[in-house]
Protein backbone atom coordinates (compact mmCIF):
# COMPACT_ATOMS: atom_id res chain seq x y z
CA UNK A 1 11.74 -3.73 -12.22
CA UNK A 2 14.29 -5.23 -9.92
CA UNK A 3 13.78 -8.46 -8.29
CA UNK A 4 14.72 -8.99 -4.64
CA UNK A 5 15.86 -12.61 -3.75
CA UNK A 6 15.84 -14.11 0.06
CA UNK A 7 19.14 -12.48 0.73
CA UNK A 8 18.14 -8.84 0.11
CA UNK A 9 14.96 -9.39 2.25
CA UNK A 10 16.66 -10.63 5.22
CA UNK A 11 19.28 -7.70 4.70
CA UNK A 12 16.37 -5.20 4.51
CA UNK A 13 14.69 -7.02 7.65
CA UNK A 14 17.90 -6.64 9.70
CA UNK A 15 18.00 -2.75 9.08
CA UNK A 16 14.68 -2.24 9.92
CA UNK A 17 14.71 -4.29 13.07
CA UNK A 18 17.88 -1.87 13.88
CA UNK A 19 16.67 1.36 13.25
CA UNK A 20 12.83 0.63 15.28
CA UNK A 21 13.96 -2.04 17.42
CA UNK A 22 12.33 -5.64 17.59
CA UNK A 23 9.71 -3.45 20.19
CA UNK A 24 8.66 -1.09 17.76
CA UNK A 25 8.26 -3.23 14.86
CA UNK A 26 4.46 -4.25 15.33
CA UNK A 27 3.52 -1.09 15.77
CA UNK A 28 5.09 0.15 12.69
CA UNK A 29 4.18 -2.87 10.98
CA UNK A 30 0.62 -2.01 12.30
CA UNK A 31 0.68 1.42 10.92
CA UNK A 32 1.86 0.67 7.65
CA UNK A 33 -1.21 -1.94 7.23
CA UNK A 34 -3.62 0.66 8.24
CA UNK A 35 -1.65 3.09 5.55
CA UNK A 36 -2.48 0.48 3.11
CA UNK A 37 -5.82 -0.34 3.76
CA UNK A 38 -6.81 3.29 3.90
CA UNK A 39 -5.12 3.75 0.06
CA UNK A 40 -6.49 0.88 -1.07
CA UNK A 41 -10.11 2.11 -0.16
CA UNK A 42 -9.50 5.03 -0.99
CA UNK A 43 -8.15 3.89 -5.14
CA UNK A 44 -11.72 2.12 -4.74
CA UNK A 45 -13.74 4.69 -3.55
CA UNK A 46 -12.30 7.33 -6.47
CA UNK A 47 -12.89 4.89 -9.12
CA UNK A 48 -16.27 3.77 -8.46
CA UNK A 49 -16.96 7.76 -8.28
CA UNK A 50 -15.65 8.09 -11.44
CA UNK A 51 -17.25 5.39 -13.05
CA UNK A 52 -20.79 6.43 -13.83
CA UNK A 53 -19.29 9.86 -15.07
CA UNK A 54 -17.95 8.20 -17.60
CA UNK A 55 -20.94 6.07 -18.58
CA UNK A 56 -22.65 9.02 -18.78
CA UNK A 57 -20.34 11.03 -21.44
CA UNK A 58 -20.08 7.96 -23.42
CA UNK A 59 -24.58 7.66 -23.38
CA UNK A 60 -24.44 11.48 -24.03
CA UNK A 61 -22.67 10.96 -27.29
């Protein structure tokens, strides 16, 4: 997996600030943390369902 040093991250900074605007970026910076939360409870929330199915496949064996 590639690395990304301090240049690349200020070059990826600079185009996003372009394309939204230095206005726009806490709201999309806002969304995107909400987008993560949500997917991160959501990961948590699957595998806790599917945890005591498979306790109970492996106690019906």
């Amino acid at each position: 997996m590639p690395t990304f040093g301090p240049g690349e991250l200020i070059l990826v900074l600079l185009i996003v600030i372009i394309v939204f605007g230095a206005g726009k970026l806490g709201e999309v910076g806002g969304a995107l943390g909400k987008g993560i939360k949500e997917f991160r409870k959501a990961t948590v929330d699957e595998a806790s369902a599917a945890a005591p199915k498979d306790a109970e496949s492996k106690e019906a064996k």
